[in-house]
C-alpha atoms as a PDB file:
ATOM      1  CA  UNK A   1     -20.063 -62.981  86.818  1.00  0.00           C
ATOM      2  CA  UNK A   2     -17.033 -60.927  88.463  1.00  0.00           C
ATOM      3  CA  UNK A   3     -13.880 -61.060  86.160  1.00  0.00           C
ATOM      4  CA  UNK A   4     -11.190 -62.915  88.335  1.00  0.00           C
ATOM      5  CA  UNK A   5      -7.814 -61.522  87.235  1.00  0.00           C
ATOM      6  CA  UNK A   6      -4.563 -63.723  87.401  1.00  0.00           C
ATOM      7  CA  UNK A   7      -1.822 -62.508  90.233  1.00  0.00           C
ATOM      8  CA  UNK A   8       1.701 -63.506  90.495  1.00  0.00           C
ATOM      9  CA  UNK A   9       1.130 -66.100  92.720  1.00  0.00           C
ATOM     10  CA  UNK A  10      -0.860 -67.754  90.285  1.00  0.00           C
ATOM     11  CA  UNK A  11       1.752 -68.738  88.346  1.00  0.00           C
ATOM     12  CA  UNK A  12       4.592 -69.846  90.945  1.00  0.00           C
ATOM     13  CA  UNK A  13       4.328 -73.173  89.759  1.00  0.00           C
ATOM     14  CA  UNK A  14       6.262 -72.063  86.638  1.00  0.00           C
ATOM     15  CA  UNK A  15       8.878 -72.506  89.159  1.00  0.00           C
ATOM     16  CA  UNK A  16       8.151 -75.568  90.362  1.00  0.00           C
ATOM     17  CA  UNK A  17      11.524 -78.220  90.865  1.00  0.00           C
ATOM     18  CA  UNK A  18      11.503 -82.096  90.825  1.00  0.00           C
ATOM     19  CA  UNK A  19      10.619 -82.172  94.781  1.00  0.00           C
ATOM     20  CA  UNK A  20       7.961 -79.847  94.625  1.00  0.00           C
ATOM     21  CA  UNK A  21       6.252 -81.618  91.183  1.00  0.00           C
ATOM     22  CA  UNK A  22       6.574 -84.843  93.458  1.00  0.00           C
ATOM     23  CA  UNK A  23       4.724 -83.079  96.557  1.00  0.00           C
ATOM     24  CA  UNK A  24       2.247 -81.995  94.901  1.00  0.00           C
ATOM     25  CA  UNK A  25       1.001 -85.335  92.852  1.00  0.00           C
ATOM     26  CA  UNK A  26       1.978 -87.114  96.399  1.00  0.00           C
ATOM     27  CA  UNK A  27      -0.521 -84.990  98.748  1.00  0.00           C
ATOM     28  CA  UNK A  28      -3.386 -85.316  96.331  1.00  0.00           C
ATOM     29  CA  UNK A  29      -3.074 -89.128  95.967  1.00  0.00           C
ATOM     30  CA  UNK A  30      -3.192 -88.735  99.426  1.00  0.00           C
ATOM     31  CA  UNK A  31      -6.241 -86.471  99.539  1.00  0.00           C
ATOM     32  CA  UNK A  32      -7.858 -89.156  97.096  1.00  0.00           C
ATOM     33  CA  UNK A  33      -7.370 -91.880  99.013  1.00  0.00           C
ATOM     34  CA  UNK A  34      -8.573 -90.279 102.634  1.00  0.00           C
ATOM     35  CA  UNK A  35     -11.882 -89.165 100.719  1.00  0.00           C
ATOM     36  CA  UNK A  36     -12.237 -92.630  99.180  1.00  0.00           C
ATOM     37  CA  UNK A  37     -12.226 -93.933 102.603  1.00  0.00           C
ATOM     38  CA  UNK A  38     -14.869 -91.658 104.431  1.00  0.00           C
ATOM     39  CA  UNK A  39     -16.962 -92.620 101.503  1.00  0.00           C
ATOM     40  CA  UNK A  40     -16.790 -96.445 102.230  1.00  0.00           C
ATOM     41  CA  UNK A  41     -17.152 -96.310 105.950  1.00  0.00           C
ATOM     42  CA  UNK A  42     -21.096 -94.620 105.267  1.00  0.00           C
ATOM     43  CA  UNK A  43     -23.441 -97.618 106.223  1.00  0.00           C
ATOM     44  CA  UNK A  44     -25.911 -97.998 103.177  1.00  0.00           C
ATOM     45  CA  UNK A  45     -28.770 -97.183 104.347  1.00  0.00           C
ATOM     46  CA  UNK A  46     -27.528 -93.604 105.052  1.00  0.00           C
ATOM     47  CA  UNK A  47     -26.088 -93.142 101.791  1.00  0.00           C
ATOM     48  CA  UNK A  48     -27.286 -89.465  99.736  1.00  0.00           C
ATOM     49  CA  UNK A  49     -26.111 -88.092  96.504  1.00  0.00           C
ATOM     50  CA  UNK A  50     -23.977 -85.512  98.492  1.00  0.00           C
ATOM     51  CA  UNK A  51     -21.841 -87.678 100.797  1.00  0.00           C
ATOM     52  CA  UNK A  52     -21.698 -90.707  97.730  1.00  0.00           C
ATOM     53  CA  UNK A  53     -21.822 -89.425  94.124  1.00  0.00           C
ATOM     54  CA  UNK A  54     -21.066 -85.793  94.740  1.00  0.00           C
ATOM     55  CA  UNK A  55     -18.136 -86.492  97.242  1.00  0.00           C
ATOM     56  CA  UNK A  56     -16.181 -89.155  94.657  1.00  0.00           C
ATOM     57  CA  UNK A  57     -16.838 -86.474  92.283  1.00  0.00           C
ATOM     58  CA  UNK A  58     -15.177 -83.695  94.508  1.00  0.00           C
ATOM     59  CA  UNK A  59     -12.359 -86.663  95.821  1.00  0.00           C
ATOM     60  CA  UNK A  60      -9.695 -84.692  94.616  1.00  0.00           C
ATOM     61  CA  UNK A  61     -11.062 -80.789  93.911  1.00  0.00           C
ATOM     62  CA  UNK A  62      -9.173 -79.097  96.546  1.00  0.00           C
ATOM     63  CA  UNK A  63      -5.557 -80.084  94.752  1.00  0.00           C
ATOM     64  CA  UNK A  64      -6.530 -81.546  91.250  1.00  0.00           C
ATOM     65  CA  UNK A  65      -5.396 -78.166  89.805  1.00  0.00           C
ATOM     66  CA  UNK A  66      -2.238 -79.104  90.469  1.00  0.00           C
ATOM     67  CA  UNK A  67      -1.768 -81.836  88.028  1.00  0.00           C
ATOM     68  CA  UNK A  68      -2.600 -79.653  85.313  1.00  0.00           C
ATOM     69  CA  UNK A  69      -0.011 -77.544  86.314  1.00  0.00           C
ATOM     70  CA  UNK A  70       2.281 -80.108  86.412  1.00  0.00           C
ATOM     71  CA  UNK A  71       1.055 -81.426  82.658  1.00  0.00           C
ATOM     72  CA  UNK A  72       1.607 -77.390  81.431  1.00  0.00           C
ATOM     73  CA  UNK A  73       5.274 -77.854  83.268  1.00  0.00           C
ATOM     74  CA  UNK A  74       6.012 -81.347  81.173  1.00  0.00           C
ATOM     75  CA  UNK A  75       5.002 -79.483  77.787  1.00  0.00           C
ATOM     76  CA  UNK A  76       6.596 -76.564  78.071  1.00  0.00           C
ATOM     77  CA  UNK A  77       8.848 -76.223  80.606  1.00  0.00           C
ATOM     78  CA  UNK A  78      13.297 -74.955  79.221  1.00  0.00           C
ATOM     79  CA  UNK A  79      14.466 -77.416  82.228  1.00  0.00           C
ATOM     80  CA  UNK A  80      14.643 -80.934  80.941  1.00  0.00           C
ATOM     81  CA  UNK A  81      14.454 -82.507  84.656  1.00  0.00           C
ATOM     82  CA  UNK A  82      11.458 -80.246  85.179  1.00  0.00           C
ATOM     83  CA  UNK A  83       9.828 -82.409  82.269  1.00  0.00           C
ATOM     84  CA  UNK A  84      11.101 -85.777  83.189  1.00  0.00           C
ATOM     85  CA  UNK A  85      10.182 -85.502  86.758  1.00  0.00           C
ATOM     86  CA  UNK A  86       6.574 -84.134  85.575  1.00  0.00           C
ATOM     87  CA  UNK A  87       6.515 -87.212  82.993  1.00  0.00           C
ATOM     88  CA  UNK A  88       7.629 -89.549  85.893  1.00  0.00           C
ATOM     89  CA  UNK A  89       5.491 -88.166  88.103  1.00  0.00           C
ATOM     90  CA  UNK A  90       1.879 -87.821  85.871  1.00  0.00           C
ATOM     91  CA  UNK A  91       2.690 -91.451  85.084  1.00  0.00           C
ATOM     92  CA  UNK A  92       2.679 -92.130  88.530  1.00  0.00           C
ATOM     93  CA  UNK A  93      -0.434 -90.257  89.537  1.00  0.00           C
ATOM     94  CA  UNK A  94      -2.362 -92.042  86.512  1.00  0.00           C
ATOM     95  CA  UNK A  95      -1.287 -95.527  87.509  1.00  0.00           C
ATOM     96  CA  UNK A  96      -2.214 -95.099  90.977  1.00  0.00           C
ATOM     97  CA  UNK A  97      -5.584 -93.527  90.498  1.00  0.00           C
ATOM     98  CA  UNK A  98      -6.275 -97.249  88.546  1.00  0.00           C
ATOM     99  CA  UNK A  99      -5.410 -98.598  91.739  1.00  0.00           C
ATOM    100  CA  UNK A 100      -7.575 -96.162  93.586  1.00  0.00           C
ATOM    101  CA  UNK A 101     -10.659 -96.283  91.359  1.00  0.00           C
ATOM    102  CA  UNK A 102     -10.288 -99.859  90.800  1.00  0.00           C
ATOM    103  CA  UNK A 103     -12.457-100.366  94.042  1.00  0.00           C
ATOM    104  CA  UNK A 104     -15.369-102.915  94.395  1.00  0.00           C
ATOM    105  CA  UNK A 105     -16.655-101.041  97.900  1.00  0.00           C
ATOM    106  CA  UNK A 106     -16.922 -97.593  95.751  1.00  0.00           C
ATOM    107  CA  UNK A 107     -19.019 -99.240  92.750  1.00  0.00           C
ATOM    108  CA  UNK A 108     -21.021-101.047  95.530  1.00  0.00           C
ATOM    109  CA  UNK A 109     -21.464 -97.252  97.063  1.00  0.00           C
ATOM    110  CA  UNK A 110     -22.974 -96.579  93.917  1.00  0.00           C
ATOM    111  CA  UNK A 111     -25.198 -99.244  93.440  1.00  0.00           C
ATOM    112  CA  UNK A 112     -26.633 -98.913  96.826  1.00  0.00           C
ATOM    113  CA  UNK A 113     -27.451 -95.094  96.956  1.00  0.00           C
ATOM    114  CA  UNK A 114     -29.238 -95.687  92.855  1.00  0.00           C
ATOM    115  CA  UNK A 115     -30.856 -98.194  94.672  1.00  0.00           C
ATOM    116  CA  UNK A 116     -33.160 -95.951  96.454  1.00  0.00           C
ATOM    117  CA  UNK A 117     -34.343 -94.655  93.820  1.00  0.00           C
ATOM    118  CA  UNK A 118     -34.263 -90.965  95.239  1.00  0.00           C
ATOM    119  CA  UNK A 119     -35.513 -88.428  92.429  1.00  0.00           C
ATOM    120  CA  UNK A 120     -32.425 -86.185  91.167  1.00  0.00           C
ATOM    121  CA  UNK A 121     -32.710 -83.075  89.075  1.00  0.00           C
ATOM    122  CA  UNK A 122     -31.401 -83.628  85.511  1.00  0.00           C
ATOM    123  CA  UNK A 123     -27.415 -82.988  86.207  1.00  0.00           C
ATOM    124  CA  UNK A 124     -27.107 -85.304  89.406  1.00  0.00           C
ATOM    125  CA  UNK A 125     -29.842 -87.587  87.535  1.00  0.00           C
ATOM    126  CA  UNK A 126     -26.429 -87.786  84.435  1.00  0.00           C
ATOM    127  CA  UNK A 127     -23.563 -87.668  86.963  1.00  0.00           C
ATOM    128  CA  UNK A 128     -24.371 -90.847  89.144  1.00  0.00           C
ATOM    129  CA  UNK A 129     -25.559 -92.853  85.668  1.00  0.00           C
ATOM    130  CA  UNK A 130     -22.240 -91.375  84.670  1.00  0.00           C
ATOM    131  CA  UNK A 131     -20.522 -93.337  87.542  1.00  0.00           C
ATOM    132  CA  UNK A 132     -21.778 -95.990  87.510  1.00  0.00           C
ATOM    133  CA  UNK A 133     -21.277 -97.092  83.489  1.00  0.00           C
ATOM    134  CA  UNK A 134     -17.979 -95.510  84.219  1.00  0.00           C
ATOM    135  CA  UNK A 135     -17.228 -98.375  86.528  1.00  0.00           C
ATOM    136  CA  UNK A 136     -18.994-100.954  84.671  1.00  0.00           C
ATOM    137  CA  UNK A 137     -16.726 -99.898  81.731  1.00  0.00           C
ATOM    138  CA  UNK A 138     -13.800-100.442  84.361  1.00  0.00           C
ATOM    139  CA  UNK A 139     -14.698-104.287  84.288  1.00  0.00           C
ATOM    140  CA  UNK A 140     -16.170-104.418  88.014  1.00  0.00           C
ATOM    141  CA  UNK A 141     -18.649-106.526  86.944  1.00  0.00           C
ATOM    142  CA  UNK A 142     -16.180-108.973  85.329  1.00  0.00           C
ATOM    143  CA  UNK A 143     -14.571-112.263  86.954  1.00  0.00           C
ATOM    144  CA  UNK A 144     -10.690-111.553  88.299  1.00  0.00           C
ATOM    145  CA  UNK A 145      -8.666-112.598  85.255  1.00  0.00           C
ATOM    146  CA  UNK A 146     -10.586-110.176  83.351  1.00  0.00           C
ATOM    147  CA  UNK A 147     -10.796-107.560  85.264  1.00  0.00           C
ATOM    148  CA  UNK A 148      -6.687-107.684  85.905  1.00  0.00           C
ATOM    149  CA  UNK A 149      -5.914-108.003  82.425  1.00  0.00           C
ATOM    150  CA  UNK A 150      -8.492-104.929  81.843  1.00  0.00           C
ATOM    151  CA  UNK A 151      -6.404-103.006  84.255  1.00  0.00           C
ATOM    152  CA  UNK A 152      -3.366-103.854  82.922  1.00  0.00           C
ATOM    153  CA  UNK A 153      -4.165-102.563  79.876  1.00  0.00           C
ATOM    154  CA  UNK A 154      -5.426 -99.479  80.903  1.00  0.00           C
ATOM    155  CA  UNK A 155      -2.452 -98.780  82.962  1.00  0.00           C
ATOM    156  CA  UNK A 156       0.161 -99.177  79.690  1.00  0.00           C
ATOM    157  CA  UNK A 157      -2.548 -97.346  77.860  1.00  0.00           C
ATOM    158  CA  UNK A 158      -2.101 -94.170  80.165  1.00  0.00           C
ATOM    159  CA  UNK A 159       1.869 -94.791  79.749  1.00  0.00           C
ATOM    160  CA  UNK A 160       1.942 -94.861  76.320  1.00  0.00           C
ATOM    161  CA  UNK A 161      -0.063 -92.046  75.796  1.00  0.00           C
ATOM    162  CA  UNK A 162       2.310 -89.740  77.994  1.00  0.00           C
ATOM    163  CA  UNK A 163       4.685 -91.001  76.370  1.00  0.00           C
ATOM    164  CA  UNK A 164       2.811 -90.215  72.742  1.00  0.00           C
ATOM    165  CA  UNK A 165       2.841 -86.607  74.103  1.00  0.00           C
ATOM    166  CA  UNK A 166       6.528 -86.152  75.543  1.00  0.00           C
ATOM    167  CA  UNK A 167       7.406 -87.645  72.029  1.00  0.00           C
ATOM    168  CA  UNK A 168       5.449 -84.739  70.018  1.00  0.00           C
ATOM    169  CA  UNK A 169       7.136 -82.097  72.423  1.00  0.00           C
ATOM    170  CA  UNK A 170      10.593 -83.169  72.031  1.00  0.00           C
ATOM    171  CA  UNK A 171      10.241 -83.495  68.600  1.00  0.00           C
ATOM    172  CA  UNK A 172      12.760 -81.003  66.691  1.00  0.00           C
ATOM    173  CA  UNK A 173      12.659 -80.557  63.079  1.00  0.00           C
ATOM    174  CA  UNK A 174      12.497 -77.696  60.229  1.00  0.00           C
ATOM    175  CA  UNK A 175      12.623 -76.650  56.875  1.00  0.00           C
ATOM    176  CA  UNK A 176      14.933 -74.954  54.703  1.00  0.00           C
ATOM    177  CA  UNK A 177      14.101 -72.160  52.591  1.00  0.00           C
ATOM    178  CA  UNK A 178      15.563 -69.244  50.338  1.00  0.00           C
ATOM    179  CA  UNK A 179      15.134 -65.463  51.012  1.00  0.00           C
ATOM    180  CA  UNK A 180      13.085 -65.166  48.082  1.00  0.00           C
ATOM    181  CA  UNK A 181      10.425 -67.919  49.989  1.00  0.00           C
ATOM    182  CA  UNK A 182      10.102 -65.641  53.019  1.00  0.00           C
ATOM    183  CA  UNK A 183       7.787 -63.255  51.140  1.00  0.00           C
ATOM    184  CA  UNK A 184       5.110 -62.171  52.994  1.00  0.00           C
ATOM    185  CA  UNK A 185       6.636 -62.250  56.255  1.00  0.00           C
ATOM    186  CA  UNK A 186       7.570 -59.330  58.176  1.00  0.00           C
ATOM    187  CA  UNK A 187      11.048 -58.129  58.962  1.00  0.00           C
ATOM    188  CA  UNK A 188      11.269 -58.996  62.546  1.00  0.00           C
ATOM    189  CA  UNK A 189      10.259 -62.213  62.228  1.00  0.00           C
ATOM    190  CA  UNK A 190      12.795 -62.903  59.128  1.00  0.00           C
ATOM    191  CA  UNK A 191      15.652 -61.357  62.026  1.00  0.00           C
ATOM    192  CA  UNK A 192      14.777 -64.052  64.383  1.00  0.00           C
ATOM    193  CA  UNK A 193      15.227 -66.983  62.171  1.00  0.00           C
ATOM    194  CA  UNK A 194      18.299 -68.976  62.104  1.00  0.00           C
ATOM    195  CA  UNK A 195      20.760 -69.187  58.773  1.00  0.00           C
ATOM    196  CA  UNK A 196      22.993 -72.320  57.730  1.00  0.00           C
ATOM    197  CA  UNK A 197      26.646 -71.944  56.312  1.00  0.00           C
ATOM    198  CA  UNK A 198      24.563 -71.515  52.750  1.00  0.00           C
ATOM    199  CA  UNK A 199      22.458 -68.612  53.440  1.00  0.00           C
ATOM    200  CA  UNK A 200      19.406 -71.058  54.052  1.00  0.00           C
ATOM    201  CA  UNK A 201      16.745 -70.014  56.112  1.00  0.00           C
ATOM    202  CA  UNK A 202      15.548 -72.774  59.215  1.00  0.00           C
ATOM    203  CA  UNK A 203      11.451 -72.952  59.723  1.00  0.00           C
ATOM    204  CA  UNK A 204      11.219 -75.142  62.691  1.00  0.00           C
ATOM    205  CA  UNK A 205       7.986 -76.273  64.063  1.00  0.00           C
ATOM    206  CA  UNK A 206       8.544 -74.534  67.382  1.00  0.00           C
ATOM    207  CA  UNK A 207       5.225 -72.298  67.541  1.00  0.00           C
ATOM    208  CA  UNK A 208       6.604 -68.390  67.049  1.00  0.00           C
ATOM    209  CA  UNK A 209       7.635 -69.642  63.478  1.00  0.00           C
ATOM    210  CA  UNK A 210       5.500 -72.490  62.620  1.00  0.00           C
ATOM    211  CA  UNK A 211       2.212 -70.295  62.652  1.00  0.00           C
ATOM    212  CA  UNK A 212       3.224 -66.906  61.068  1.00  0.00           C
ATOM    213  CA  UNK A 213       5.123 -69.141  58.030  1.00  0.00           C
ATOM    214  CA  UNK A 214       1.748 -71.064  57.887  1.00  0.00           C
ATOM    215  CA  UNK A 215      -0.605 -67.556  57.955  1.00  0.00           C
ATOM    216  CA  UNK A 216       1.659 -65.424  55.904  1.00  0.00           C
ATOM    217  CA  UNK A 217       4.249 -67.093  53.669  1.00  0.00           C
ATOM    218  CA  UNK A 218       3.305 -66.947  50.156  1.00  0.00           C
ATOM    219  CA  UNK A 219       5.147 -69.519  49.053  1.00  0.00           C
ATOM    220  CA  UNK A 220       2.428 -72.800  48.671  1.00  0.00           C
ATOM    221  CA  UNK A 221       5.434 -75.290  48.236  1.00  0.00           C
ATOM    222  CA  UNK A 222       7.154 -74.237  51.328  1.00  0.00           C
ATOM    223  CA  UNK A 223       3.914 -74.487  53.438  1.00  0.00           C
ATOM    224  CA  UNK A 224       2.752 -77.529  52.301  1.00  0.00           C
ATOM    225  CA  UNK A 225       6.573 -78.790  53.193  1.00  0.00           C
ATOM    226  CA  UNK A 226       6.093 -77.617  56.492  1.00  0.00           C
ATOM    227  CA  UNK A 227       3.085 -78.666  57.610  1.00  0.00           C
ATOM    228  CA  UNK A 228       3.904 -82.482  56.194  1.00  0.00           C
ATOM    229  CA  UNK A 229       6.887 -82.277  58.918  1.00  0.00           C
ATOM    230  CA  UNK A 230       4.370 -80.575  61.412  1.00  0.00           C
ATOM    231  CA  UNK A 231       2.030 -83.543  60.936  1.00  0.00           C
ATOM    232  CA  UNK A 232       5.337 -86.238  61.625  1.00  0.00           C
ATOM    233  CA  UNK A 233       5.613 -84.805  65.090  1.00  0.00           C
ATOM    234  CA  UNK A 234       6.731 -87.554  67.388  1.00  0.00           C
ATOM    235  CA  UNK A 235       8.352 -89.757  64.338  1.00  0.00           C
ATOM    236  CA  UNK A 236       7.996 -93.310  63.834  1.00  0.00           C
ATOM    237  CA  UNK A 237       8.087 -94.062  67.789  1.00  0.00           C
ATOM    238  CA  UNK A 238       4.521 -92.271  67.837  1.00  0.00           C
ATOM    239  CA  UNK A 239       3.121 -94.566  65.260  1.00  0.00           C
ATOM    240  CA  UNK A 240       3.671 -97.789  66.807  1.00  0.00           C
ATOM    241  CA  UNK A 241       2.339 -96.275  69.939  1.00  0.00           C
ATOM    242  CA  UNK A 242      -0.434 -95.385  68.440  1.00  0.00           C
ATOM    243  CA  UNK A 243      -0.699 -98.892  66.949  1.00  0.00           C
ATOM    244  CA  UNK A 244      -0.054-100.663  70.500  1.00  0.00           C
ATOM    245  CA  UNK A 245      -2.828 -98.793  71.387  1.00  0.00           C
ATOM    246  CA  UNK A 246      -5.192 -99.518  69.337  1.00  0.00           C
ATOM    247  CA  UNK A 247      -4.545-103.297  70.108  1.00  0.00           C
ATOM    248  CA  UNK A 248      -5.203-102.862  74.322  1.00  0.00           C
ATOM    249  CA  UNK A 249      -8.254-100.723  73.267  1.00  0.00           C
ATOM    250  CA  UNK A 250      -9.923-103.366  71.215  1.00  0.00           C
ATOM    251  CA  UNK A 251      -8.920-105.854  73.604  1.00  0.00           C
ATOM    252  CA  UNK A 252     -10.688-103.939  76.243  1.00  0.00           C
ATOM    253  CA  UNK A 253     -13.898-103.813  74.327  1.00  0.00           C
ATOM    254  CA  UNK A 254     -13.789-107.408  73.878  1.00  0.00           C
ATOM    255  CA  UNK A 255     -13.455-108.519  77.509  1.00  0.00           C
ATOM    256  CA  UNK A 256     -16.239-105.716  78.572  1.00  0.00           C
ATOM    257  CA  UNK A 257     -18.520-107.794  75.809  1.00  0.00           C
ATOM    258  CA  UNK A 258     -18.687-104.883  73.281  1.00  0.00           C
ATOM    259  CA  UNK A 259     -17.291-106.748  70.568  1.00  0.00           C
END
């Protein structure tokens, strides 16, 4: 396999603005949608596995890469209206594509090109079962309430998690520690740290000095102190998120009859 090496231009979303991050999540719901629709205007009987299964797999290939992009942008962009945009915007994208996917006339695509019982080779065979328990786990074969309360859910579930992630980025803390605790570590990285009005040394949890203090300090105390704040990343906020969603999941499993 030929060794593709980056350019430039592969990484000009780095300067991506608000509009731009907007565009971009914009023109592939668009994409989405326009791909969704060629798929349910095919009469059944001339349904195949490349212009059904294989073309709601590929709904969104040409521009999906840029949603990743965007999701690099809200984690590490310096610009904090770069981030909120790309939160806003994510948030966006994954409430709409419930709206998108949440289709009866795509699951019935399904059904009717299994239906035929055409022999597949072992991947397509596992993509179109993947499908369609995919959509059964969506709750199309559930009654309205149901399946409106099972979107709901999903829907907050995809907010709070973003907003379990933003939380862990923007999440500042540190450690103090003496000169004497910074044995092991190597002179430049000592010059970069930042000193309080007592001579104290900060460890924050920011990357460049979170993982040399953790590889090389040889203080045990000081590490173990550190990596307890590490693992507090996103505070108290985070755990009732995580809590809220642990409710909507087992909710969901209820109404889809696995509990």
């Amino acid at each position: 396999m030929a060794k593709i090496t980056p350019t430039v231009h592969d990484f000009s979303f780095a300067n991506w603005q608000g509009e731009e991050i907007k565009r971009n999540v914009e023109e592939l719901l668009i994409l989405i949608r326009a791909n969704f629709a060629n798929i349910k205007k095919i009469n059944a009987k001339d349904r195949t596995f490349q212009n059904t299964v294989l073309a709601l797999e590929n709904s969104g290939k040409e521009k999906i890469n840029n949603i990743y992009k965007i999701s690099i942008l809200l984690n590490v962009s310096p610009d904090e209206n770069v981030r909120k945009v790309a939160k806003e915007s994510l948030s966006l994208f994954e409430s709409e594509m419930v709206n998108i996917e949440y289709d009866e006339d795509i699951f019935k695509a399904l059904v009717d090109y299994q239906s035929k019982n055409e022999i597949l080779d072992g991947s397509s065979k596992k993509l179109l079962e993947d499908k369609i328990r995919n959509y059964k786990r969506m709750g199309l074969a559930l009654d309205k309430d149901k399946r409106e309360k099972l979107i709901s859910n999903i829907k907050r579930i995809s907010e709070l998690s973003l907003k379990f992630d933003k939380n862990i980025n923007d999440y500042h803390d540190f450690i103090l520690v003496k000169k004497s605790e910074l044995k092991g570590l190597s002179n430049s990285y000592k010059a970069n740290l930042k000193q309080n009005e007592n001579g104290l040394y900060e460890i924050s949890l920011e990357y460049p000095e979170y993982i040399p203090f953790m590889r090389e300090a040889q203080s045990h105390e000081k590490r173990q102190e550190l990596m307890d704040k590490y693992l507090l990343k996103g505070g108290e906020e985070n755990i009732e998120i995580i809590k809220e969603i642990i409710h909507l999941r087992e909710e969901n499993a209820s109404l889809l009859g696995y509990t």
